[in-house]
N, C-alpha and C. Protein backbone atom coordinates (compact mmCIF):
# COMPACT_ATOMS: atom_id res chain seq x y z
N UNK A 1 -5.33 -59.47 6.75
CA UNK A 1 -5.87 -58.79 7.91
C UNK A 1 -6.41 -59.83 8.88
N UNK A 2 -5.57 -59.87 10.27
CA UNK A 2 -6.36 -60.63 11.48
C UNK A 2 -7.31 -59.97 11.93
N UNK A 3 -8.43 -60.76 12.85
CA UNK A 3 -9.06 -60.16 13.02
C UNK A 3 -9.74 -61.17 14.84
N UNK A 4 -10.12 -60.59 15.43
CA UNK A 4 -10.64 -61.35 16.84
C UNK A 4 -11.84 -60.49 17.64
N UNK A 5 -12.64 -61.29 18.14
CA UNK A 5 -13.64 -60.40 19.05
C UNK A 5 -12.73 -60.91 20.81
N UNK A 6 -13.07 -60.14 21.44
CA UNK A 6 -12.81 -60.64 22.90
C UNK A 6 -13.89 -60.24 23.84
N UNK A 7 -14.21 -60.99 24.73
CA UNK A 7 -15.34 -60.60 25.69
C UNK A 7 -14.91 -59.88 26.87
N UNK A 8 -15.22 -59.02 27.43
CA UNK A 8 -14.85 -58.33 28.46
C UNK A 8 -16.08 -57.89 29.32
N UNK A 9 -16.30 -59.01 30.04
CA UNK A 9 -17.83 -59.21 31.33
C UNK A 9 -17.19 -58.43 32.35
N UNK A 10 -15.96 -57.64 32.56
CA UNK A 10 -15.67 -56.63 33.59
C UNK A 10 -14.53 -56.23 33.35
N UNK A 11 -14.23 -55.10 34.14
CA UNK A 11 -12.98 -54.23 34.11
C UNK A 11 -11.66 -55.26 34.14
N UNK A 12 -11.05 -56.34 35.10
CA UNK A 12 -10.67 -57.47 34.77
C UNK A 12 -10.47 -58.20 33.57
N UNK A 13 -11.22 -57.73 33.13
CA UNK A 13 -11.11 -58.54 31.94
C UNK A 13 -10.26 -57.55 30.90
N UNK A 14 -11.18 -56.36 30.89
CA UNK A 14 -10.46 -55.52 30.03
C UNK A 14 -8.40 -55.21 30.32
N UNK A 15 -8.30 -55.53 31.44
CA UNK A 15 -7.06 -55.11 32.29
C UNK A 15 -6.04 -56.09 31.59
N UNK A 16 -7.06 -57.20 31.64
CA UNK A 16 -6.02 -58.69 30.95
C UNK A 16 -5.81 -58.28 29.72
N UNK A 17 -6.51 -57.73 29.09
CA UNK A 17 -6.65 -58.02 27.82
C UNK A 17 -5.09 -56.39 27.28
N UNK A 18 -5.58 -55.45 27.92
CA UNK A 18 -4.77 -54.19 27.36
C UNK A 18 -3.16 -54.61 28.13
N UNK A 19 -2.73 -55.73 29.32
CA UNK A 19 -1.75 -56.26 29.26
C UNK A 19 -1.24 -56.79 28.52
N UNK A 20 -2.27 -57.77 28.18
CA UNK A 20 -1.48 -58.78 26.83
C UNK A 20 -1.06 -57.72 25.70
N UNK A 21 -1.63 -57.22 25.47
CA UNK A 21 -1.22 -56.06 24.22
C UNK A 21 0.38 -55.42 24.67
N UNK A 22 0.24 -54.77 25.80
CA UNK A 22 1.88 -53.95 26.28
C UNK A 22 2.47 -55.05 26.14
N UNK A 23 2.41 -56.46 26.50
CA UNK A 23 3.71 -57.27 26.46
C UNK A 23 3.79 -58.00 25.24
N UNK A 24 2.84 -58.01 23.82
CA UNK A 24 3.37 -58.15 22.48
C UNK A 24 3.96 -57.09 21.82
N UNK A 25 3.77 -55.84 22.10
CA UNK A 25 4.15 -54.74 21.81
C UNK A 25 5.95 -54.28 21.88
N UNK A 26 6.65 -54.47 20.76
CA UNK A 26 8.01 -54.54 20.95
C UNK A 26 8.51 -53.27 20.62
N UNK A 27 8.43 -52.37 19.45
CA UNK A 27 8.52 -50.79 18.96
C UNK A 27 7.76 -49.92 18.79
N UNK A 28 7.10 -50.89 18.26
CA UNK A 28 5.62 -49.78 17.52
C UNK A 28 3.92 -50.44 17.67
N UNK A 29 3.59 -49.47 17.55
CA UNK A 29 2.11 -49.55 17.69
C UNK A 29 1.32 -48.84 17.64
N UNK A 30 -0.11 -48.76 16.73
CA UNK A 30 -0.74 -47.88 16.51
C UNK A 30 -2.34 -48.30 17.50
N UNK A 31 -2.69 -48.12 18.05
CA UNK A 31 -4.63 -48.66 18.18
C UNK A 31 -5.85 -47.51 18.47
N UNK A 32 -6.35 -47.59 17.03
CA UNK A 32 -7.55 -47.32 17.22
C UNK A 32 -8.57 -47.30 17.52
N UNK A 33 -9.03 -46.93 18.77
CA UNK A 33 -9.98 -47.24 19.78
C UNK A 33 -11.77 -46.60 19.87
N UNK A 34 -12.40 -47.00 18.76
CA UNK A 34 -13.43 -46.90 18.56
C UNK A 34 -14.68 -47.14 19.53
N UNK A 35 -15.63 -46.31 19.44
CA UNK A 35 -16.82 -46.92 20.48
C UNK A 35 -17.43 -45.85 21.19
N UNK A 36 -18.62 -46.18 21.76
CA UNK A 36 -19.47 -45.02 22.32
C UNK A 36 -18.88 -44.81 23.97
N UNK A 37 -19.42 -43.64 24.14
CA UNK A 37 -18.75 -42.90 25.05
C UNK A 37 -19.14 -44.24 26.56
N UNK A 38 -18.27 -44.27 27.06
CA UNK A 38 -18.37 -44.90 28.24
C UNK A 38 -17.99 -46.56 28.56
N UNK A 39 -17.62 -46.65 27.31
CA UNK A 39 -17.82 -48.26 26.88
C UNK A 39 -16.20 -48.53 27.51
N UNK A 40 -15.32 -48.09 27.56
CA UNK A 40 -13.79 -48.46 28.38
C UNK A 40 -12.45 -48.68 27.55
N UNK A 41 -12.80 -47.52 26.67
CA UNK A 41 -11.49 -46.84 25.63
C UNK A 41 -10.15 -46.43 26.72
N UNK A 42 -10.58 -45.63 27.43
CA UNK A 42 -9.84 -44.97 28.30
C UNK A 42 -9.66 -45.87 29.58
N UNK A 43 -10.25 -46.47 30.08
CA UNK A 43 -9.79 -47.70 31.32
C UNK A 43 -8.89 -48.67 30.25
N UNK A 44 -8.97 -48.98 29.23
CA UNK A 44 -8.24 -50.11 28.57
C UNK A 44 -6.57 -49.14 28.23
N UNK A 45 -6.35 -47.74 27.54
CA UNK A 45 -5.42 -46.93 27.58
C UNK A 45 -4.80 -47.00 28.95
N UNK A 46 -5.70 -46.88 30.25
CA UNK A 46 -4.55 -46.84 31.63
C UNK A 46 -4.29 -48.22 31.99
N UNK A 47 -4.55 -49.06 31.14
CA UNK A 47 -4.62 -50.64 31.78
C UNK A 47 -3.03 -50.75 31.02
N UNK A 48 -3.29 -50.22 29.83
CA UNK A 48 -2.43 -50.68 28.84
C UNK A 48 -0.90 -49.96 29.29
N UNK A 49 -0.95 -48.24 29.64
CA UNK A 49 0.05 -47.54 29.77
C UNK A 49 0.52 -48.13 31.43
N UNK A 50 0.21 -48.62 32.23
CA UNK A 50 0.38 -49.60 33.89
C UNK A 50 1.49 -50.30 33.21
N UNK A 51 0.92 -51.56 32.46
CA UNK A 51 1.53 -52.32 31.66
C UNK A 51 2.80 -52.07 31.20
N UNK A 52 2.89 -50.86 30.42
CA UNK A 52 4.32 -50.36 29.87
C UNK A 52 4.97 -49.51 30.69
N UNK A 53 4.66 -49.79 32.75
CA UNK A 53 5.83 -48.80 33.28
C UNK A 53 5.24 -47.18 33.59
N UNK A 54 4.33 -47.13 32.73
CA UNK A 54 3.76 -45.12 32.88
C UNK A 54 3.34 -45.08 34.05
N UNK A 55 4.17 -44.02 35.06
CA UNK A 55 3.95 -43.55 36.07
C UNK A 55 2.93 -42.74 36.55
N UNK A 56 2.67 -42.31 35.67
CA UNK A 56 1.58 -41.32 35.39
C UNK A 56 0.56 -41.75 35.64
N UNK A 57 -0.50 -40.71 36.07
CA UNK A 57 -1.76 -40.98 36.38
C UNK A 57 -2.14 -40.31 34.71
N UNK A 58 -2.99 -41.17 34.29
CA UNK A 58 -3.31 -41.63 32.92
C UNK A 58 -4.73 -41.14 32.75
N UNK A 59 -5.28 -40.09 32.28
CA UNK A 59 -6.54 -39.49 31.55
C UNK A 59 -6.68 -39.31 30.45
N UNK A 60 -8.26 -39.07 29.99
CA UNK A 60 -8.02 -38.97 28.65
C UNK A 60 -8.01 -37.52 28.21
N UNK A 61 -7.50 -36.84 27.20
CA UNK A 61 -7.43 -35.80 26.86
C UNK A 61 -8.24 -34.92 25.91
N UNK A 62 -9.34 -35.50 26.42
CA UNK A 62 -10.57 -34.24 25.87
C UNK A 62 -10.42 -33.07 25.59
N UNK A 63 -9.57 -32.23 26.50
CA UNK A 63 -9.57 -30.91 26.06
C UNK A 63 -8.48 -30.28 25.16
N UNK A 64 -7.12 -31.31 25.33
CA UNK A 64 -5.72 -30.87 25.15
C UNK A 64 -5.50 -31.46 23.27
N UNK A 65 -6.24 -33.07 23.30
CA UNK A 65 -6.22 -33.74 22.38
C UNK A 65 -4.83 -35.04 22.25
N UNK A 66 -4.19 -34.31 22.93
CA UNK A 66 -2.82 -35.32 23.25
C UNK A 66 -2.49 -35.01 24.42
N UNK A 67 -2.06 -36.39 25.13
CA UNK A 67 -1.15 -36.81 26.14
C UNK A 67 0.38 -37.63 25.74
N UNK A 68 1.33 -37.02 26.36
CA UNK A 68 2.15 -37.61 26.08
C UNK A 68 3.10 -38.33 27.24
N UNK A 69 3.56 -39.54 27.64
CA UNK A 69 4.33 -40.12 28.27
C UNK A 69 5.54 -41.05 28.27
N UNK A 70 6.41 -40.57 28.60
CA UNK A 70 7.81 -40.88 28.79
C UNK A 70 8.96 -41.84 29.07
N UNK A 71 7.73 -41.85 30.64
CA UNK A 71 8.51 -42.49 31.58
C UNK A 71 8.44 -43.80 31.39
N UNK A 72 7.65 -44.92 30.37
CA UNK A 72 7.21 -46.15 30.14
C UNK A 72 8.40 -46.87 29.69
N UNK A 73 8.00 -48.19 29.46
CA UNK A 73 9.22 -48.93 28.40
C UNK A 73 9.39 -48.33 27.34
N UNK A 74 8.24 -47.63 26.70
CA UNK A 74 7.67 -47.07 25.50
C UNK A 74 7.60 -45.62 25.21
N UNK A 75 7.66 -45.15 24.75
CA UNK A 75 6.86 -43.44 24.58
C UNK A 75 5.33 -43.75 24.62
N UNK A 76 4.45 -43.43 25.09
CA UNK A 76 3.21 -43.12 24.93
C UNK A 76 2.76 -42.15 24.66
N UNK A 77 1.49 -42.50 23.10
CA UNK A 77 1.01 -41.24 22.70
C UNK A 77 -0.55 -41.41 22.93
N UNK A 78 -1.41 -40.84 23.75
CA UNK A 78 -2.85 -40.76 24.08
C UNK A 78 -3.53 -39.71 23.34
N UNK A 79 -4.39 -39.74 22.36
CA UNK A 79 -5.02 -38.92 21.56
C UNK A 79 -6.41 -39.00 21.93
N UNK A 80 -7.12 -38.15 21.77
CA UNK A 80 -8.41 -38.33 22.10
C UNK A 80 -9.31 -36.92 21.07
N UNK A 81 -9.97 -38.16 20.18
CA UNK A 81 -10.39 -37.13 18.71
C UNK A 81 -11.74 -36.51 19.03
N UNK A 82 -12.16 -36.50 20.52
CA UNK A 82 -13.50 -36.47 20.06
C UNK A 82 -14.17 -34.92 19.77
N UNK A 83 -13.25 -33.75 20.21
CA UNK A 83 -13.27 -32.73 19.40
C UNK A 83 -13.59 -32.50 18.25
N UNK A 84 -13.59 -33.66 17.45
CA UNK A 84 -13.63 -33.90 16.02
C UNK A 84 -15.67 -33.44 15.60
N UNK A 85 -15.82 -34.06 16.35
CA UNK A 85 -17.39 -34.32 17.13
C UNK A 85 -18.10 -32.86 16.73
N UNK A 86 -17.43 -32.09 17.46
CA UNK A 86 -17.70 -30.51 17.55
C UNK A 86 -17.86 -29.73 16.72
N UNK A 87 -17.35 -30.12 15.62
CA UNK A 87 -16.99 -29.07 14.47
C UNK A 87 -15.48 -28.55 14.48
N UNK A 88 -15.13 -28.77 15.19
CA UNK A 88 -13.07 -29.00 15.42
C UNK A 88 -12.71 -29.47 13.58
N UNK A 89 -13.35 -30.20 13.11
CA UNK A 89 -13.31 -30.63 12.14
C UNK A 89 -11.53 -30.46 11.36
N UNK A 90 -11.62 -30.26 10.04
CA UNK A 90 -10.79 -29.78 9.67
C UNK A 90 -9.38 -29.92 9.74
N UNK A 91 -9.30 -28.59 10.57
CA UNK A 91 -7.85 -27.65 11.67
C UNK A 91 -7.67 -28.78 12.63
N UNK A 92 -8.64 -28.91 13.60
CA UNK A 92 -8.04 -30.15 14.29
C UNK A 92 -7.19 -31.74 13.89
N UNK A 93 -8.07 -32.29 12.80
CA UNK A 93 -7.64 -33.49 12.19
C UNK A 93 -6.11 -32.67 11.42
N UNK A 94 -5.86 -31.76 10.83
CA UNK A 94 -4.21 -31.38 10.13
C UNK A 94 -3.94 -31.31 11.20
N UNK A 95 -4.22 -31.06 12.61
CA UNK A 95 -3.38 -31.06 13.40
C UNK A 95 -2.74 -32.62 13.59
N UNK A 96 -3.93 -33.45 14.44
CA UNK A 96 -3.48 -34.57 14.84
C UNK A 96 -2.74 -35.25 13.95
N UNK A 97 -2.84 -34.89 12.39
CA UNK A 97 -2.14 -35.86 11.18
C UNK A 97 -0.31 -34.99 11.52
N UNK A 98 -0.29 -33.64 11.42
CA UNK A 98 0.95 -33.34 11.82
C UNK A 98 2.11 -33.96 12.82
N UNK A 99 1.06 -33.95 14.00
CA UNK A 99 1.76 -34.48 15.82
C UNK A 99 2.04 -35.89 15.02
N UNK A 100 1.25 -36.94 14.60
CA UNK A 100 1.38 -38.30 13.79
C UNK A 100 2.51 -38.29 13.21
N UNK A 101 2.86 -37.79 12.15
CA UNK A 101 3.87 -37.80 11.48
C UNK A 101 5.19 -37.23 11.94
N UNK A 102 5.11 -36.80 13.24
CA UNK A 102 6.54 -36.79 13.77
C UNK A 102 6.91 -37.77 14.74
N UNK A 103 5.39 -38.31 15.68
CA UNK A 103 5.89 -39.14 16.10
C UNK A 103 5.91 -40.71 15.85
N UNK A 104 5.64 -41.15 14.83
CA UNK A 104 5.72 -42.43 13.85
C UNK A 104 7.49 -42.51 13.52
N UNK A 105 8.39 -41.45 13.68
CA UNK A 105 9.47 -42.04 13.47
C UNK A 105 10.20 -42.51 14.35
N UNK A 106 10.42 -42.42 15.52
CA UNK A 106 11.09 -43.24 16.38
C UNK A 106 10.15 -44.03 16.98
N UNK A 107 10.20 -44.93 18.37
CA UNK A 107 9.53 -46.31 18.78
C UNK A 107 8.40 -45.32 19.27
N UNK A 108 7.25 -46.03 19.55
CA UNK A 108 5.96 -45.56 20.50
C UNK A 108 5.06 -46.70 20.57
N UNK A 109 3.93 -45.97 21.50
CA UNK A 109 2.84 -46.89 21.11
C UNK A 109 1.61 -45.38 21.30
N UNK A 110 0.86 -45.82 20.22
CA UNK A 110 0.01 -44.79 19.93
C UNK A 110 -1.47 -45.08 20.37
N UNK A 111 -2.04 -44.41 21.02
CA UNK A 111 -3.77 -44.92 21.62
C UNK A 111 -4.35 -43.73 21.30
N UNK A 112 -5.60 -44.31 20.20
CA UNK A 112 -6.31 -42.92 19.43
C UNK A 112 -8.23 -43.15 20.26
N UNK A 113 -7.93 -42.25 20.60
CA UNK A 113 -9.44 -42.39 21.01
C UNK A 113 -10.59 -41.77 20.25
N UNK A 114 -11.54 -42.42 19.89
CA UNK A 114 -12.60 -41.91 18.87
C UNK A 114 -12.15 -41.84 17.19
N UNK A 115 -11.44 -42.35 16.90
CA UNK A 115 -10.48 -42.52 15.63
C UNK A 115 -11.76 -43.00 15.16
N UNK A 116 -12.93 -43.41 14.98
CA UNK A 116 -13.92 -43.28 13.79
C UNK A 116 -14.33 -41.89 13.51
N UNK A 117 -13.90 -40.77 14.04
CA UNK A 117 -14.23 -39.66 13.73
C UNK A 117 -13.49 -38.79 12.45
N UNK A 118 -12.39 -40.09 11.70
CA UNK A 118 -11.79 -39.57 10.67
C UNK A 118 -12.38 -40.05 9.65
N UNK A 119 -13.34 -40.76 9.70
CA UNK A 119 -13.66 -41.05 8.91
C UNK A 119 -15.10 -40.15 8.24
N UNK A 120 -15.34 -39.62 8.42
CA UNK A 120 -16.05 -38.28 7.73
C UNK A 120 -15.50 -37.69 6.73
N UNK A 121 -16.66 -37.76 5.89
CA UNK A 121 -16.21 -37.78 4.56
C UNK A 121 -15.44 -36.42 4.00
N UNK A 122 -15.47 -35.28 4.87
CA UNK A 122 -14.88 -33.93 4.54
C UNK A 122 -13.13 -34.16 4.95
N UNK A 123 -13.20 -35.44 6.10
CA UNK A 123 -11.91 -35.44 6.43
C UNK A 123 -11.16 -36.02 5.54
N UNK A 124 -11.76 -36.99 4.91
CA UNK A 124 -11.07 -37.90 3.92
C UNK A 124 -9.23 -38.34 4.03
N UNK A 125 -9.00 -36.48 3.18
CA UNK A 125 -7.69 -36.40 2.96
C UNK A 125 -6.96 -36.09 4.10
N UNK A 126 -7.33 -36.50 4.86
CA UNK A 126 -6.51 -36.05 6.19
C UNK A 126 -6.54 -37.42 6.90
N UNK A 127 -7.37 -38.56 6.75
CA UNK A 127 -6.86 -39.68 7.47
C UNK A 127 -5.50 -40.55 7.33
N UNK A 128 -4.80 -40.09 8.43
CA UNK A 128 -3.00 -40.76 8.73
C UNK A 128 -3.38 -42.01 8.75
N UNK A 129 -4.49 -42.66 9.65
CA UNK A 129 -4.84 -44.13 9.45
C UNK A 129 -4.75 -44.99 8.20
N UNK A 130 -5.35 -44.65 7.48
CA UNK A 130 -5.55 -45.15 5.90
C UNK A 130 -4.07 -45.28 5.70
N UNK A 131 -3.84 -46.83 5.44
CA UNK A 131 -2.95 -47.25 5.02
C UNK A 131 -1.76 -47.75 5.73
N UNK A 132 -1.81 -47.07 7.09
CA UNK A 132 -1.08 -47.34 8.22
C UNK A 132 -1.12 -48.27 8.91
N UNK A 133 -0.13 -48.83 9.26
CA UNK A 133 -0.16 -50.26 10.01
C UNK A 133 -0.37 -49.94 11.36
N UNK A 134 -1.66 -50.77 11.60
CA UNK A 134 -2.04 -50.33 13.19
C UNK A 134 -3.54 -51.14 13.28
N UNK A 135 -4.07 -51.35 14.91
CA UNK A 135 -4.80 -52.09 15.35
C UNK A 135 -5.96 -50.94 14.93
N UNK A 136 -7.32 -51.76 14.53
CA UNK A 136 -8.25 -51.03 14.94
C UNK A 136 -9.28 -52.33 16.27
N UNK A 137 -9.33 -51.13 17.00
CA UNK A 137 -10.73 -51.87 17.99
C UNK A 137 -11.66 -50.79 18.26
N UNK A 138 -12.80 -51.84 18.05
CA UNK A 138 -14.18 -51.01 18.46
C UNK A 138 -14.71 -52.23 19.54
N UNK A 139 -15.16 -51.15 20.57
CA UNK A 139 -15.56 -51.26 21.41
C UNK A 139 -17.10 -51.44 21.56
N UNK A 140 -17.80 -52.30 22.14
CA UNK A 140 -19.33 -52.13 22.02
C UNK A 140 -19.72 -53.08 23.77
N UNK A 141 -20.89 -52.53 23.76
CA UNK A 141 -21.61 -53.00 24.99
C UNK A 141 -22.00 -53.78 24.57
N UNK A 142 -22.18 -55.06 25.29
CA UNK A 142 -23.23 -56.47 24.90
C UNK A 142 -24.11 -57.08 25.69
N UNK A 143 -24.81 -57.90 25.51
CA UNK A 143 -26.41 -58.27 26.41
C UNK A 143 -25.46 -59.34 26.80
N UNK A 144 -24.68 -60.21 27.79
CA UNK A 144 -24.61 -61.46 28.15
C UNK A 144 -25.97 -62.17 29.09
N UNK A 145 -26.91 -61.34 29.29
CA UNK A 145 -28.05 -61.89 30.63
C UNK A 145 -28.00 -63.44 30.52
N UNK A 146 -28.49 -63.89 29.09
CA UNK A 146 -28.97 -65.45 28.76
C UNK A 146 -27.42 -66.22 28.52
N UNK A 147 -26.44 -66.24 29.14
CA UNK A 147 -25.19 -66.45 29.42
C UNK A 147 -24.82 -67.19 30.67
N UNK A 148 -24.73 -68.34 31.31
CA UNK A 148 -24.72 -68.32 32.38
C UNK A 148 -23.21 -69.02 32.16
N UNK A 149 -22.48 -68.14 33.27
CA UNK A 149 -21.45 -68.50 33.80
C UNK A 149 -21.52 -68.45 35.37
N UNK A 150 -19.83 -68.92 35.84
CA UNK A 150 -19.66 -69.23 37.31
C UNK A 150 -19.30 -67.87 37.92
N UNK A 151 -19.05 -66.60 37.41
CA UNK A 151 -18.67 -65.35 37.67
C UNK A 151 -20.08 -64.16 37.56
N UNK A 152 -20.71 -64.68 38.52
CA UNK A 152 -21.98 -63.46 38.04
C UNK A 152 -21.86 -62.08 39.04
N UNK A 153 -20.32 -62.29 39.77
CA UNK A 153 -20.44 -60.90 40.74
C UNK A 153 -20.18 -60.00 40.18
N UNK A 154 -19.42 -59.65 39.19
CA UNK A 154 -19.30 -58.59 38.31
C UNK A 154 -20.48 -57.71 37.98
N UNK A 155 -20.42 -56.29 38.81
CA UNK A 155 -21.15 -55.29 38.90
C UNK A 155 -21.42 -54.90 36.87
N UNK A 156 -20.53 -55.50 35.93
CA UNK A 156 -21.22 -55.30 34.49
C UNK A 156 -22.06 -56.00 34.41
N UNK A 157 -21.44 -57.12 34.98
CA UNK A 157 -22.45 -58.39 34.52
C UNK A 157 -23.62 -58.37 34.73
N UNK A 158 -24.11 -58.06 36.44
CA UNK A 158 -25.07 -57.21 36.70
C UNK A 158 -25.64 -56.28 35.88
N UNK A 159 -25.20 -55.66 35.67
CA UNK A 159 -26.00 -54.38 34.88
C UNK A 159 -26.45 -54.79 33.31
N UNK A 160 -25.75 -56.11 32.71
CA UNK A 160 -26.10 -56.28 31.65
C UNK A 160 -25.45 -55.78 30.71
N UNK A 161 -24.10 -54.70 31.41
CA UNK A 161 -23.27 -53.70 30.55
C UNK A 161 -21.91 -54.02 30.11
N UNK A 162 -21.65 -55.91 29.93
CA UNK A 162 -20.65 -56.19 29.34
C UNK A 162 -20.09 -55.73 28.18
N UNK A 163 -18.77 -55.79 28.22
CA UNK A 163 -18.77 -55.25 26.84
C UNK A 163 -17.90 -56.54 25.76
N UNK A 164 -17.41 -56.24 24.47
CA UNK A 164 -16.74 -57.05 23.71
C UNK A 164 -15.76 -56.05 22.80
N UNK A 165 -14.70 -56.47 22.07
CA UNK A 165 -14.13 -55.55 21.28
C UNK A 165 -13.40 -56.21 20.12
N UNK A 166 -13.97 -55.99 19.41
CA UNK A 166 -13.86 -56.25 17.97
C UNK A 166 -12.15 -55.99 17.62
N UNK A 167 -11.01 -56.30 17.12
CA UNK A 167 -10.04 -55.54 16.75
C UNK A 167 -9.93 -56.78 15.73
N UNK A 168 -9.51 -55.31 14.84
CA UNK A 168 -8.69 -55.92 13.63
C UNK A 168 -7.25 -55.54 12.75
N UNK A 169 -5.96 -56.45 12.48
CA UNK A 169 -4.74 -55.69 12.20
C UNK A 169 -4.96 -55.23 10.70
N UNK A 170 -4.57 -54.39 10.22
CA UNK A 170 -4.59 -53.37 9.39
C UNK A 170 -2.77 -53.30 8.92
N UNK A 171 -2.11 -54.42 8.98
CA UNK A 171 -1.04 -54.45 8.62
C UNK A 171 -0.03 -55.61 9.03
N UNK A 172 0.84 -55.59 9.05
CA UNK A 172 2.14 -56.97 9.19
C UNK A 172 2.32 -57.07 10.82
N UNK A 173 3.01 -55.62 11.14
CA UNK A 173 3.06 -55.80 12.83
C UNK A 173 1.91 -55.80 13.70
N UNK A 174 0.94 -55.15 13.10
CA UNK A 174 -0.45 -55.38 14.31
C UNK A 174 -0.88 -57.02 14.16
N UNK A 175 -0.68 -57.06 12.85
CA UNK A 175 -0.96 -58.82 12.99
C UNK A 175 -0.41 -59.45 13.45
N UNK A 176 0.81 -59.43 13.79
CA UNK A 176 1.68 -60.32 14.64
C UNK A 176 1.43 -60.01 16.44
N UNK A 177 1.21 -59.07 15.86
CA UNK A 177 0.40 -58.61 17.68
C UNK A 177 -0.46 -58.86 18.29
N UNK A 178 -1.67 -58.97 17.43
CA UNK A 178 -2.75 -59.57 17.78
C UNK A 178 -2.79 -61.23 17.89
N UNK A 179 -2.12 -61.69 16.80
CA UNK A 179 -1.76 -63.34 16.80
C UNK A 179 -1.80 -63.54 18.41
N UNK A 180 -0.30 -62.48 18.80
CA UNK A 180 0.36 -63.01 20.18
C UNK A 180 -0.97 -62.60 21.22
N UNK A 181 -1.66 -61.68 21.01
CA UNK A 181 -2.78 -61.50 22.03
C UNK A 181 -3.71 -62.62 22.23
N UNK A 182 -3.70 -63.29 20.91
CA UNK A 182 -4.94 -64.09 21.11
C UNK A 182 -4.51 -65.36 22.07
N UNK A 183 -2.93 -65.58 21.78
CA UNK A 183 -2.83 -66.70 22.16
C UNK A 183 -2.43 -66.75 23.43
N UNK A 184 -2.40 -65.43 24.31
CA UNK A 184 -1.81 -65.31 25.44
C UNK A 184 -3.32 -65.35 26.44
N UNK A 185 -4.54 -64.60 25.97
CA UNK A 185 -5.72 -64.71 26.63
C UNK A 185 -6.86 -65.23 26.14
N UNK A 186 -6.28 -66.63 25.39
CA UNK A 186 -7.82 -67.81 24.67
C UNK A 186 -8.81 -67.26 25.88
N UNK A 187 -8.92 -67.39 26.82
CA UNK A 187 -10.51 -67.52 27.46
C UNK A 187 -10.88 -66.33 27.34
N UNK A 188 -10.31 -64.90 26.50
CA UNK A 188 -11.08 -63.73 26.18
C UNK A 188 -11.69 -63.72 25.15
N UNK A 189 -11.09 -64.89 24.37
CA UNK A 189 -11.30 -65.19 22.66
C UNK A 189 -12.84 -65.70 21.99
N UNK A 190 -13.71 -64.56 21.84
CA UNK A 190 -15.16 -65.39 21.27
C UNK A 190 -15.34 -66.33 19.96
N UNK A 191 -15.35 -67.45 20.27
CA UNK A 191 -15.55 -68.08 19.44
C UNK A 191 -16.58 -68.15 18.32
């Protein structure tokens, strides 16, 4: 299992970073996109689906639970678990494990939003993740203040509301994916 943090002191950053991903990305792909609400799950999904060609104006699907897109290099699949949250529990997760298992057989790239929400312990037997080859990233806000760099216009940076994102491969092809991420954007790479 690889594993990398990346810093993301602004939207820019995040943009670089969900590019490099569409252009290691050759068939498949799974990423699990962990993190509290606001942190840039969903700006990193439209950074990423730009990247692969999607014409589409790119949201997240709170209410529907899936988005699906076409028109990319790729199929794109946009999930968004946080229904899960609700008491959706259950019925919802056999759902999303169903939609999963049909579309894991031909090429895609899959973007799960709130995917720590399978992990509840009632869901157990219903996590498609477990065992599946695919990225996980969690997303988190970080303090850079005592940081001084040459870029302090960044309205995060300002605010103190940088963020960083943890990802780690969970299998053969996300690792080879991430390899190629790291080495395409070293200056995102925390040492």
């Amino acid at each position: 299992m690889a594993e990398a943090t990346f810093s993301l002191r602004d939207i820019a950053a995040t943009e670089r970073l969900a590019r490099a991903f569409a252009a290691r990305i050759e068939e498949k792909a799974l990423i699990a996109l962990n993190g509290p609400l606001g942190v840039g799950k969903t700006r990193f999904t439209q950074a990423l689906a730009l990247a692969l060609g999607v014409e589409d104006v790119v949201n997240s699907p709170t209410f529907t639970m899936l988005n699906e897109y076409h028109n990319g290099r790729l199929p794109l699949y946009h999930f968004d678990l946080y229904r899960l949250s609700e008491g959706g529990g259950h019925a919802a997760a056999e759902m999303f494990d169903a939609e999963l298992s049909e579309i894991v057989a031909g090429k895609y790239v899959i973007l799960i939003e709130w995917a720590e929400l399978l992990e509840k312990p009632e869901l157990s037997e219903v996590n498609f993740l477990r065992g599946f080859d695919h990225l996980s990233a969690d997303f988190s806000y970080q303090d850079f203040s005592d940081v001084s760099t040459p870029d302090k216009s960044s309205s995060l940076y300002k605010e103190n509301q940088a963020r960083s994102v943890r990802i780690q491969s969970r299998g053969i092809t996300s690792g080879v994916i991430l390899g190629g991420v790291m080495t395409d954007v070293p200056e995102l790479v925390c040492k």
